[in-house]
C-alpha atoms as a PDB file:
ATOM      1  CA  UNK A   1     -45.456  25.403  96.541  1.00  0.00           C
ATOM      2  CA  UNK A   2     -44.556  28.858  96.680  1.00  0.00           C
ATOM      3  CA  UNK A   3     -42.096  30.484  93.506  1.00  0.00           C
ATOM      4  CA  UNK A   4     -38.805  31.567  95.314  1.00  0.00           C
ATOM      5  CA  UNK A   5     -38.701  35.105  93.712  1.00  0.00           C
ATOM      6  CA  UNK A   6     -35.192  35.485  91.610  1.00  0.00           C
ATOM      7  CA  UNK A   7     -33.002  38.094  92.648  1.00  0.00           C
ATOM      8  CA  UNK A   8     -32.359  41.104  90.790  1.00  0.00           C
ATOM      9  CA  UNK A   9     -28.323  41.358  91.280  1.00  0.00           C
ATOM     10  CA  UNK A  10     -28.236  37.779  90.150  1.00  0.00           C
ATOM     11  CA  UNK A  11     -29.576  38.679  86.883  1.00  0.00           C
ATOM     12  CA  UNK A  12     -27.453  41.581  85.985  1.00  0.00           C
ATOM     13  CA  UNK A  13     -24.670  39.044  87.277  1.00  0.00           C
ATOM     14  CA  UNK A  14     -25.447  36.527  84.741  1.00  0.00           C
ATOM     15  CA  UNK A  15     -26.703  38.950  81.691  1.00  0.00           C
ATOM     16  CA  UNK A  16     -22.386  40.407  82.720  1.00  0.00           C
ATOM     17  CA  UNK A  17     -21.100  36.885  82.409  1.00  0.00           C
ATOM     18  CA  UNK A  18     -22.987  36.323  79.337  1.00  0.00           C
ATOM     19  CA  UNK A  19     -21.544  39.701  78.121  1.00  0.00           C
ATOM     20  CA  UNK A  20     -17.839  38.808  78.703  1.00  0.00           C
ATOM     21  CA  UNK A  21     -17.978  34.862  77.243  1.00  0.00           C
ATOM     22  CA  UNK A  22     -19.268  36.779  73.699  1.00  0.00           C
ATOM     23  CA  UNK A  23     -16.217  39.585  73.843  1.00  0.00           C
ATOM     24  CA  UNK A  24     -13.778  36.730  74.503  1.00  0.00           C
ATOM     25  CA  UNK A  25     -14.838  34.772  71.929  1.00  0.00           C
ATOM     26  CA  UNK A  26     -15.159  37.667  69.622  1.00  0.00           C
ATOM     27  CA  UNK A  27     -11.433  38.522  70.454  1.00  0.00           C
ATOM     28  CA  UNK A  28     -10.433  34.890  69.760  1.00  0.00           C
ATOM     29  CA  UNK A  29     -11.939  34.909  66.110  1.00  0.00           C
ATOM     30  CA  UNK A  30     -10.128  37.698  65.586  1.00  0.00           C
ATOM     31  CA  UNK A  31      -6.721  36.475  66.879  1.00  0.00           C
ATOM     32  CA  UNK A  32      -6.878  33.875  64.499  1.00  0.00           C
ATOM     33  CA  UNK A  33      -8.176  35.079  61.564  1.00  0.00           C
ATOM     34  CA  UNK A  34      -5.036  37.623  61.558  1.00  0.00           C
ATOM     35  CA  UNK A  35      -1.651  35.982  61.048  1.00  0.00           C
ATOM     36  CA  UNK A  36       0.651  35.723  63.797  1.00  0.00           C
ATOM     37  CA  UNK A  37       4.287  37.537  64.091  1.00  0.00           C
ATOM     38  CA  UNK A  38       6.004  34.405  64.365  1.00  0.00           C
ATOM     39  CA  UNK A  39       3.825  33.189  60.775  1.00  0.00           C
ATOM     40  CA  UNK A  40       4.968  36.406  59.073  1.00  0.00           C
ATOM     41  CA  UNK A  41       8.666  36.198  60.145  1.00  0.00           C
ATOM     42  CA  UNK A  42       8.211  32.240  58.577  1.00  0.00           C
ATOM     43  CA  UNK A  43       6.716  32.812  55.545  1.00  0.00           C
ATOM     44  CA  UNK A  44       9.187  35.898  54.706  1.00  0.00           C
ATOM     45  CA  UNK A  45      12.265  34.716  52.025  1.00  0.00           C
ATOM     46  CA  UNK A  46      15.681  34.554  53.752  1.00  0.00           C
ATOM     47  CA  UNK A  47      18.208  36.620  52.559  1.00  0.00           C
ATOM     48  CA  UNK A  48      20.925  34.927  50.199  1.00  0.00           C
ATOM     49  CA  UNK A  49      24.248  36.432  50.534  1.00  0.00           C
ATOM     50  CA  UNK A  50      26.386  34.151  48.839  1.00  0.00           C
ATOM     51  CA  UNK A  51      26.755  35.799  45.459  1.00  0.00           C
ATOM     52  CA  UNK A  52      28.005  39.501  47.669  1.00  0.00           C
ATOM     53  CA  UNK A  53      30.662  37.262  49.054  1.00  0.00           C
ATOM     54  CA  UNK A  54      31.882  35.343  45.701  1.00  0.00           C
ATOM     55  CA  UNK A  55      31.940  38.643  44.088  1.00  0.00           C
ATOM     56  CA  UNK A  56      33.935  39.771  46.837  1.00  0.00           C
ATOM     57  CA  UNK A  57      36.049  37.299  46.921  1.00  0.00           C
ATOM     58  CA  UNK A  58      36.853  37.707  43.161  1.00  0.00           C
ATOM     59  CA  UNK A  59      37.369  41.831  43.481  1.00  0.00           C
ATOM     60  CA  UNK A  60      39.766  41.526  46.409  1.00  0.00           C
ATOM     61  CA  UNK A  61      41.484  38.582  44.603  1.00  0.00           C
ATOM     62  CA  UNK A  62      41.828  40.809  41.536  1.00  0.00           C
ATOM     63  CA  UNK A  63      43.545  43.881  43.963  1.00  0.00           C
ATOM     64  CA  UNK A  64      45.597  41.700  45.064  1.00  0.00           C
ATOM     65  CA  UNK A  65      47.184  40.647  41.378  1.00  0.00           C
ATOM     66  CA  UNK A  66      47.151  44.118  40.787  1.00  0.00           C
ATOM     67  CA  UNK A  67      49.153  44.812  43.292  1.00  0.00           C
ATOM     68  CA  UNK A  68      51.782  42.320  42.772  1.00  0.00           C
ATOM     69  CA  UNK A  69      52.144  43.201  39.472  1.00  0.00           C
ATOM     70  CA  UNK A  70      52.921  47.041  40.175  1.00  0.00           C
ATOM     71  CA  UNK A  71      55.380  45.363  43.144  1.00  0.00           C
ATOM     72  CA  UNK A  72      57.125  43.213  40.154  1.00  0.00           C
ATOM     73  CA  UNK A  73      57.659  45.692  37.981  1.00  0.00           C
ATOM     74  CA  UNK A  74      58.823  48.125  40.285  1.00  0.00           C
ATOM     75  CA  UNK A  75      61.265  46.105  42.168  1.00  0.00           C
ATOM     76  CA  UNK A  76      62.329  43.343  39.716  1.00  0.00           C
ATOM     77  CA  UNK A  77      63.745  40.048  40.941  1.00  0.00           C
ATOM     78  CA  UNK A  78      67.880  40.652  40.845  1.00  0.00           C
ATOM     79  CA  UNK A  79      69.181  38.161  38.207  1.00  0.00           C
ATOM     80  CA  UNK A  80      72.248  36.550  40.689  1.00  0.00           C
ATOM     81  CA  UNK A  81      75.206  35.976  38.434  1.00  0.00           C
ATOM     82  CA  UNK A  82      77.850  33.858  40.909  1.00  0.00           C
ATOM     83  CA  UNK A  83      79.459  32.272  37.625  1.00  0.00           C
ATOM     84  CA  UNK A  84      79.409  35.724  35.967  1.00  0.00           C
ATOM     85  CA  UNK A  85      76.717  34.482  33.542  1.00  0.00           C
ATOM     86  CA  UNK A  86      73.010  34.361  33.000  1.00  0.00           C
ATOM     87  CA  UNK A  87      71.142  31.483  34.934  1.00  0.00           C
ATOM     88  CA  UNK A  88      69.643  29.817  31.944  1.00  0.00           C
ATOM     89  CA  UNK A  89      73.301  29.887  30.732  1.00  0.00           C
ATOM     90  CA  UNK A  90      74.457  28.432  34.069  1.00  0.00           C
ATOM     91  CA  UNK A  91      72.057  26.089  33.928  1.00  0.00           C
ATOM     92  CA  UNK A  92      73.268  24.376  30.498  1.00  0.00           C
ATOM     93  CA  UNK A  93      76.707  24.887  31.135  1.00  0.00           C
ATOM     94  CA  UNK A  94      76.762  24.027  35.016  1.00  0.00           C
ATOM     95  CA  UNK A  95      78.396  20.375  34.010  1.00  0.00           C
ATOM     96  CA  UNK A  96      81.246  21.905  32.286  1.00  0.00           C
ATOM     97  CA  UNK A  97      82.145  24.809  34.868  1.00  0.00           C
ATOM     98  CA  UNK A  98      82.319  22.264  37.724  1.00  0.00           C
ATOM     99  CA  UNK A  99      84.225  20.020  35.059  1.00  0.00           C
ATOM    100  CA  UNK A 100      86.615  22.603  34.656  1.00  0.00           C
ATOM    101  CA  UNK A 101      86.360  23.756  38.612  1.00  0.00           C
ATOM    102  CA  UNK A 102      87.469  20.488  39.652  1.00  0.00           C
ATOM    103  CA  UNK A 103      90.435  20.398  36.833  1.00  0.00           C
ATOM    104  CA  UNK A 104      92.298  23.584  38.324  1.00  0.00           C
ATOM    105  CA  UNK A 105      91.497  22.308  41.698  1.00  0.00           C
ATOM    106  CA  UNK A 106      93.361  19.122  40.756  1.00  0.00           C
ATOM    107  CA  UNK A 107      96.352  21.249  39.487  1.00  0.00           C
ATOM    108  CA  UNK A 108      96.411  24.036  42.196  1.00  0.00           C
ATOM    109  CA  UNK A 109      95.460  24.446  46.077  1.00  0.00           C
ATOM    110  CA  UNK A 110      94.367  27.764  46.841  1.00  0.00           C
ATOM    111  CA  UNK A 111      93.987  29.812  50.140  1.00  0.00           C
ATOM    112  CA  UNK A 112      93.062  33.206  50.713  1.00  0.00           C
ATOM    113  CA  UNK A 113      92.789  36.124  52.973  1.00  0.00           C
ATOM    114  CA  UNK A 114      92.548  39.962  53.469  1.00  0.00           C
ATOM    115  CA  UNK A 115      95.900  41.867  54.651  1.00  0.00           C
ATOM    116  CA  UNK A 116      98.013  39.316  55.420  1.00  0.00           C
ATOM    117  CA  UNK A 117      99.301  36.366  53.511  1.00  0.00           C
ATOM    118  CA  UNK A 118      97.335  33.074  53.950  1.00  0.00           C
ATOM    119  CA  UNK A 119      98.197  30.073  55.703  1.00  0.00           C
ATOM    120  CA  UNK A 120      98.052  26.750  54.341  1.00  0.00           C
ATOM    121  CA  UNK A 121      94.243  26.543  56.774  1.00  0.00           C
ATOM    122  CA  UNK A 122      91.557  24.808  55.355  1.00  0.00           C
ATOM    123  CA  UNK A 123      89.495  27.959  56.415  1.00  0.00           C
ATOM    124  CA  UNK A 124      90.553  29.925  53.921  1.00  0.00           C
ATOM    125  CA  UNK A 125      90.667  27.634  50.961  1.00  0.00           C
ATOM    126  CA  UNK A 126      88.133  29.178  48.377  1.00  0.00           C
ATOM    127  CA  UNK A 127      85.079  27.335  46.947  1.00  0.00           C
ATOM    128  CA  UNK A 128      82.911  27.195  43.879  1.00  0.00           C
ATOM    129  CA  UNK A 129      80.104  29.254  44.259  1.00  0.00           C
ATOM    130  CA  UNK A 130      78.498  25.728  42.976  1.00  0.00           C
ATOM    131  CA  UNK A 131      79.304  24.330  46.479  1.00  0.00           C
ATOM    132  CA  UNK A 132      78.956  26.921  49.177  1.00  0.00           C
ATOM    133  CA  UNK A 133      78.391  25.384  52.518  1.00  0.00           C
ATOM    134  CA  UNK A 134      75.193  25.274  54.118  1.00  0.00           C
ATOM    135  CA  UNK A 135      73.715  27.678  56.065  1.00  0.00           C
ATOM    136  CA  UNK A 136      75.421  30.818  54.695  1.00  0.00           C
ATOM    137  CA  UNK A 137      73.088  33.282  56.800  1.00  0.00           C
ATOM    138  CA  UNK A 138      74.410  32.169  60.191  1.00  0.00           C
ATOM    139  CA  UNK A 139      78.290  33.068  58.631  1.00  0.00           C
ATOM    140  CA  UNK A 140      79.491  35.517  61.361  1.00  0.00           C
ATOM    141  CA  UNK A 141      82.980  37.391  61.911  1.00  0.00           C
ATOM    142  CA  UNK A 142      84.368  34.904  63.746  1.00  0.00           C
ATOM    143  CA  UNK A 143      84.035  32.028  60.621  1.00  0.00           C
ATOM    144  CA  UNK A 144      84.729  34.201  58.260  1.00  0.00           C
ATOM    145  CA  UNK A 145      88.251  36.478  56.975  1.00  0.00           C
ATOM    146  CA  UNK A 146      88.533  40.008  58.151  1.00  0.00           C
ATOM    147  CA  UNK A 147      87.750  42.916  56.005  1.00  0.00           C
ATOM    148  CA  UNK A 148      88.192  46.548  56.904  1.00  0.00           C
ATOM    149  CA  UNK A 149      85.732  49.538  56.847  1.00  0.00           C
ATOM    150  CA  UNK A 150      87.238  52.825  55.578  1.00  0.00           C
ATOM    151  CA  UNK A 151      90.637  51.579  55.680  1.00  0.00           C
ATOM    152  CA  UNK A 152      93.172  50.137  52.416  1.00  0.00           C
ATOM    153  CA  UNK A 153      92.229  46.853  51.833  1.00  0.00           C
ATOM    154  CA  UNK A 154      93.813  44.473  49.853  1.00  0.00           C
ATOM    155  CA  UNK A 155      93.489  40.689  49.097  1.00  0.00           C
ATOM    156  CA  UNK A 156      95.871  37.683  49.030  1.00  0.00           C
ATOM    157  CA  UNK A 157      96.028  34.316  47.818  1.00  0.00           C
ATOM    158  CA  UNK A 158      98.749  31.848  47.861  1.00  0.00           C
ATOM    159  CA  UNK A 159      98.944  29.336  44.909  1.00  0.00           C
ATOM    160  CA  UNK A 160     100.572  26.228  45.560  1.00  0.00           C
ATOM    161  CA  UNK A 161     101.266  23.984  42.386  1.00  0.00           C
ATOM    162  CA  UNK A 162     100.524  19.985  41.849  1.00  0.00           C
ATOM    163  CA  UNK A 163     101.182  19.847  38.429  1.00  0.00           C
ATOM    164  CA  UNK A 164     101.336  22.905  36.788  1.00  0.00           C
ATOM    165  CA  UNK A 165     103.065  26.172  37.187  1.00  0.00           C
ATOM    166  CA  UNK A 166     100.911  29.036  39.618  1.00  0.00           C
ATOM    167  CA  UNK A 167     102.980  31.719  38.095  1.00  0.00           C
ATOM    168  CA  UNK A 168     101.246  31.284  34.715  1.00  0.00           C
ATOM    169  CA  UNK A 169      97.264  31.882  36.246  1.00  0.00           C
ATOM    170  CA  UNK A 170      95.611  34.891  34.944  1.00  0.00           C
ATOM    171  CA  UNK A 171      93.295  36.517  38.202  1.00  0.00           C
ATOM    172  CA  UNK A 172      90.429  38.577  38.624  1.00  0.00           C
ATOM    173  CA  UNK A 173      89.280  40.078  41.715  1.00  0.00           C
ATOM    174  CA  UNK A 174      85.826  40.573  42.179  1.00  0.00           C
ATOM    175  CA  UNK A 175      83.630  42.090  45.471  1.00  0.00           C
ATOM    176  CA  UNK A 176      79.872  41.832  46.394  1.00  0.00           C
ATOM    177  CA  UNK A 177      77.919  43.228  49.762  1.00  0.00           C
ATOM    178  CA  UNK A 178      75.576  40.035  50.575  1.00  0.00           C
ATOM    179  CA  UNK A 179      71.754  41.575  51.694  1.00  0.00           C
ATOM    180  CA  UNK A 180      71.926  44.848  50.299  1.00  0.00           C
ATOM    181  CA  UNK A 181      71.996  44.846  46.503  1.00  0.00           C
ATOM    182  CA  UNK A 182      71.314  49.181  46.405  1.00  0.00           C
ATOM    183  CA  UNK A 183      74.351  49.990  48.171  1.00  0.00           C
ATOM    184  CA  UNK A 184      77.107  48.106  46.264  1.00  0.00           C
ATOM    185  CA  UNK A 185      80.252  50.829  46.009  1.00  0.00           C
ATOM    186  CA  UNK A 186      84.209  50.791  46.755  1.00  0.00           C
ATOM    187  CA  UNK A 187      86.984  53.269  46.249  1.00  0.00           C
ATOM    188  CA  UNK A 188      90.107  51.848  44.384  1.00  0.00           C
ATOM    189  CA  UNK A 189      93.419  53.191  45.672  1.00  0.00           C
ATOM    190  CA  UNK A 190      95.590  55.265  43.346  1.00  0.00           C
ATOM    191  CA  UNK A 191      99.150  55.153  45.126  1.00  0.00           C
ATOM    192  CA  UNK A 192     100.356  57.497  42.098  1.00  0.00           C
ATOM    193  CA  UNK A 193      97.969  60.808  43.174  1.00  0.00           C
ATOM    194  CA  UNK A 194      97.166  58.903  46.654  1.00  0.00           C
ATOM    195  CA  UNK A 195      93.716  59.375  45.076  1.00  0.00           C
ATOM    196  CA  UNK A 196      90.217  56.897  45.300  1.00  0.00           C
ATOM    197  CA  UNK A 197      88.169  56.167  42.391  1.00  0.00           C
ATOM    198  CA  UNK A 198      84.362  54.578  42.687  1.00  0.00           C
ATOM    199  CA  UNK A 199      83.771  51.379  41.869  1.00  0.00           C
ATOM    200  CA  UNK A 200      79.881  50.523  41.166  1.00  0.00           C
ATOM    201  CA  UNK A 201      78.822  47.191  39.560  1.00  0.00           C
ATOM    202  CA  UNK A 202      77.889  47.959  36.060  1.00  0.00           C
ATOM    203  CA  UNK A 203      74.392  46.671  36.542  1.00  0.00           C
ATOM    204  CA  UNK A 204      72.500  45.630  39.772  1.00  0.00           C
ATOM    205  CA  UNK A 205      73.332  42.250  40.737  1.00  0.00           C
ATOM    206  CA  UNK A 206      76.717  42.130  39.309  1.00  0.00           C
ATOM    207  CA  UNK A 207      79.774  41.661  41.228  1.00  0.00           C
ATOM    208  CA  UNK A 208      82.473  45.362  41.700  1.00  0.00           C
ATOM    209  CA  UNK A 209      85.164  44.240  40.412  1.00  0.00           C
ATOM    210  CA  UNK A 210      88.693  45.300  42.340  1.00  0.00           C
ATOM    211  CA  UNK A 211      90.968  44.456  39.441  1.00  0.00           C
ATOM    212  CA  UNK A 212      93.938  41.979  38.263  1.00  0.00           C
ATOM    213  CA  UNK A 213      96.135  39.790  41.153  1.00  0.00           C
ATOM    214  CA  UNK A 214      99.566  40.708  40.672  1.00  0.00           C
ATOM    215  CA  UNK A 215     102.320  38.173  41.670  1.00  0.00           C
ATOM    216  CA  UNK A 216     104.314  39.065  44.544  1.00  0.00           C
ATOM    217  CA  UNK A 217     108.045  38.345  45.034  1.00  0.00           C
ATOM    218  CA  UNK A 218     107.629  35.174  47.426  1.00  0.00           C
ATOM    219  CA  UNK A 219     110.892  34.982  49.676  1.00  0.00           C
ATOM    220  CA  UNK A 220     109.365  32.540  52.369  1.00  0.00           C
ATOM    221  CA  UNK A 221     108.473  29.792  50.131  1.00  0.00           C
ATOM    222  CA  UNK A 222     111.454  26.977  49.932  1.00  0.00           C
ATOM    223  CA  UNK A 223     110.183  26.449  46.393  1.00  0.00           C
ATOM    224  CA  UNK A 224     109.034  29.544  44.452  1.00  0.00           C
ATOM    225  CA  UNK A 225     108.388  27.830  41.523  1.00  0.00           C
ATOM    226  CA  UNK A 226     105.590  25.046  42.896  1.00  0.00           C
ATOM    227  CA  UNK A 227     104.275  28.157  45.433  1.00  0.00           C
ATOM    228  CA  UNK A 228     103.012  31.982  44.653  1.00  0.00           C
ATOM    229  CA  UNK A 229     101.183  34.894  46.186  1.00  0.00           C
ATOM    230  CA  UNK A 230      99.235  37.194  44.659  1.00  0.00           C
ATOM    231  CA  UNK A 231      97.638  40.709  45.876  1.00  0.00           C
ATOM    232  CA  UNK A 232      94.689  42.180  44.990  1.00  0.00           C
ATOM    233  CA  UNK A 233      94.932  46.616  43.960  1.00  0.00           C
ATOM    234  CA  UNK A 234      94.326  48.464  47.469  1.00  0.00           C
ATOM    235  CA  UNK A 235      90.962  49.435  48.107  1.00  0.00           C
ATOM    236  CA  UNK A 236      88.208  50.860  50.707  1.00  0.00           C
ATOM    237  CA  UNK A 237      84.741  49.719  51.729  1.00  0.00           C
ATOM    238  CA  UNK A 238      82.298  51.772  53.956  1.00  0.00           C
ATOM    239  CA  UNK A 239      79.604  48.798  55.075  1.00  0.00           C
ATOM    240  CA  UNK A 240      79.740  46.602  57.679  1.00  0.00           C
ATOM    241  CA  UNK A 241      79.072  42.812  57.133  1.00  0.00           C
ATOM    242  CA  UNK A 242      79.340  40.026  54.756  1.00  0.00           C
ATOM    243  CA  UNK A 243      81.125  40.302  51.112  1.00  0.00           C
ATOM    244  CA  UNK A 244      81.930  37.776  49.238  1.00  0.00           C
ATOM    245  CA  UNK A 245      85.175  37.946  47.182  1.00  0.00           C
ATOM    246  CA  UNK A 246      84.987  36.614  43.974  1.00  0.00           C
ATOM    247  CA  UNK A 247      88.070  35.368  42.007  1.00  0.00           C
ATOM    248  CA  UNK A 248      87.964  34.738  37.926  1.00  0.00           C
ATOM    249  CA  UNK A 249      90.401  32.601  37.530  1.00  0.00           C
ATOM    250  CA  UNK A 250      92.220  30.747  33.870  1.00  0.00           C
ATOM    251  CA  UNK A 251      95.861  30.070  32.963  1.00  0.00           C
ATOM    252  CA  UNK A 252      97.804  30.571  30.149  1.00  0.00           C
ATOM    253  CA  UNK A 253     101.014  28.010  28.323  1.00  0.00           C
ATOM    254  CA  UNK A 254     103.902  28.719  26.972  1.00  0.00           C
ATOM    255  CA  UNK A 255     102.245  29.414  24.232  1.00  0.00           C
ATOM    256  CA  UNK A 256      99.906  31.715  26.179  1.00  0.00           C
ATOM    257  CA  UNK A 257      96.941  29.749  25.271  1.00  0.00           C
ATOM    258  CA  UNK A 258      94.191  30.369  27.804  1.00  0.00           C
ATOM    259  CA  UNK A 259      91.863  27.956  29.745  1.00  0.00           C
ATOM    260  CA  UNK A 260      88.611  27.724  30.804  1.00  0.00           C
ATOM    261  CA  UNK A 261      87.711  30.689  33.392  1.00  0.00           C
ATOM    262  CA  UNK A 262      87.195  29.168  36.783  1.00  0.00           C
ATOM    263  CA  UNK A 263      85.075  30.774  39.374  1.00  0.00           C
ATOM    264  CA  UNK A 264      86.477  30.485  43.166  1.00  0.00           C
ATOM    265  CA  UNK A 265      84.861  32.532  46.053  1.00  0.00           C
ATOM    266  CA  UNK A 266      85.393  33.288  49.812  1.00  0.00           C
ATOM    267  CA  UNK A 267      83.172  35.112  52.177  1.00  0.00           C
ATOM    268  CA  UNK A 268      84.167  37.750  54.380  1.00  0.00           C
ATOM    269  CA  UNK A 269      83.345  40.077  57.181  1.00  0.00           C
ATOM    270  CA  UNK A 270      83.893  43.661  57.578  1.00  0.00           C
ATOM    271  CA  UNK A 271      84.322  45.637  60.620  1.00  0.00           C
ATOM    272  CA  UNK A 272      85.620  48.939  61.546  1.00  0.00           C
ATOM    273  CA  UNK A 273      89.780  48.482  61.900  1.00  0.00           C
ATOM    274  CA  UNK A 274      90.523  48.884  65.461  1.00  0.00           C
ATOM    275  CA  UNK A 275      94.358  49.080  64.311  1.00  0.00           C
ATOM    276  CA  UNK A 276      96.237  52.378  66.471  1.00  0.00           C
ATOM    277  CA  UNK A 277      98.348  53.110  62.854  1.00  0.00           C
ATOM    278  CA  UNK A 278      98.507  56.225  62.197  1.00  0.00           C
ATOM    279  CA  UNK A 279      99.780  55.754  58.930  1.00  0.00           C
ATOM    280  CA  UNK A 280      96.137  53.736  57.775  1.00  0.00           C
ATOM    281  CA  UNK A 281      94.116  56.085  55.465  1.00  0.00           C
ATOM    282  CA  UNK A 282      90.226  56.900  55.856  1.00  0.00           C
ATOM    283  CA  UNK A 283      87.882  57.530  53.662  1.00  0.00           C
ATOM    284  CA  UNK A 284      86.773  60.872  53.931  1.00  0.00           C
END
C-alpha cells in the first residue's frame, strides 16, 4: 500500500502549535509563581487610626477648657444681689427675710408708680423679689409702670396702714437696668443749682440707688393717719426698657427702734416722654 507522503506546511503547522502550547505554559508558571496585586494589597497591615483620633479628641477637649477658663476670668459671672446681700447669705437667711416680708405686708398695703400717685390697683402693688411672677422676660410696656427717658423722674408709693402707723417707715429707693449690667447710670436732680449728679452702682451687679422717700402732705386721703405717700428725689435715665425699682424698706417706734429691712420691688418700662411740656428738662 503506497505511503501517502506528509505535507510540508503541515509540519511547520504543527512544530508552530507545539511552539505556542510551551510559551503559554511557560507564561502560566510564571503568573503563578509571582504574587498577585490583589495577594499583596491582602497581606499588607491596615492602617490603625484610632490612637490620631483619641489624641485628638483629648487636645481639642483641652482648647476648649482653656478657653473657658480665659472666658471666666475675663467676664466673671455677676453676683445678683435682689435682697442687697450675698447669695450664700440669702440662702441661710431666705426663711427670715420672707418671715419678716410677710410681717410688714400684714401691717401695710403698698402700691406704687412713676409720676403720678398710685391707685389702690393690684398692678402696682410691689413684690418680694422672693416671689416675682413668672415669666419676667415677656414683661412689656403695656404690663408694666411708665418710666421716662431723659426727662425728671420721680417715684411714688402710697402706704396704707392695718395696724401700724405708715408715717413711721424708713424708705430707700433703689434702680437697676434688667439685660445690660455695663451700662447702669442715672443723673440725680439738684433743684438747688438745677444741676444732675451721676449715679453708678458702687460695684457691678448692685442696684443705683436714687435716695430716701420723703412723705408728702396727703390732702386726698379721708384718713391721713392710716394712709401716706411718699416720693422718691427727681431723677433722669437715658435707656430704654425694663428697670426694676427696688425699695429698702424698715420702720421705726416711738422709741425709734428699727425693724427688720424689708425688700419690695416693681418693674418698670422706660420710653422716650412723648409729653408737649415745655417746662420738662432733658438731659443734655
Amino acid at each position: 500500500m503506497p505511503k501517502t507522503p506528509i505535507s510540508t506546511n503541515n509540519k511547520h503547522s504543527t512544530q508552530d502549535s507545539n511552539q505556542d502550547l510551551d510559551k503559554n505554559n511557560l507564561s502560566s508558571d510564571l503568573h503563578s509563581d509571582s504574587p498577585s496585586a490583589d495577594s499583596t494589597q491582602a497581606t499588607r497591615p491596615k492602617r490603625n487610626f484610632w490612637p490620631y483620633g483619641i489624641l485628638l479628641v483629648i487636645l481639642l477637649g483641652v482648647v476648649l477648657i482653656s478657653i473657658s477658663i480665659r472666658i471666666s476670668v475675663k467676664h466673671p459671672v455677676v453676683d445678683d444681689v435682689p435682697f442687697f446681700i450675698k447669695h450664700d447669705d440669702m440662702d441661710s437667711a431666705i426663711n427670715d427675710l420672707l418671715e419678716s416680708t410677710k410681717a410688714l405686708q400684714n401691717d401695710f398695703d403698698f402700691f406704687i408708680n412713676a409720676n403720678a400717685t398710685p391707685t389702690n390697683d393690684e398692678a402696682l402693688r410691689p413684690y418680694s423679689p422672693y416671689m416675682r411672677p413668672p415669666h419676667r422676660d415677656k414683661a412689656t410696656q403695656n404690663t408694666s409702670p411708665t418710666l421716662h427717658t431723659k426727662s425728671l423722674n420721680t417715684i411714688f408709693l402710697r402706704v396704707i396702714g392695718k395696724s401700724s402707723k405708715p408715717q413711721n417707715l424708713r424708705l430707700q429707693a433703689f434702680i437697676q437696668k434688667i439685660g445690660n449690667l455695663e451700662a447702669q447710670e442715672i443723673f440725680i436732680y439738684n433743684p438747688k443749682d438745677s444741676s444732675y449728679s451721676s449715679i453708678k452702682p458702687p460695684k457691678k451687679g448692685a442696684q443705683i440707688p436714687i435716695g430716701e422717700l420723703v412723705l408728702q402732705e396727703n390732702t386726698q386721703s379721708k384718713d391721713s393717719k392710716k394712709e401716706a405717700i411718699y416720693a422718691s428725689p427727681f431723677f433722669m435715665l437715658e435707656l430704654e426698657g425694663r428697670w426694676i425699682v427696688s425699695l429698702q424698706i424698715s420702720q421705726s417706734d416711738d422709741k425709734d427702734t428699727k425693724s427688720d429691712i424689708v425688700v419690695l420691688e416693681k418693674e418698670f418700662f422706660a420710653l422716650p416722654n412723648q409729653s408737649t411740656n415745655t417746662d420738662s428738662e432733658t438731659l443734655q
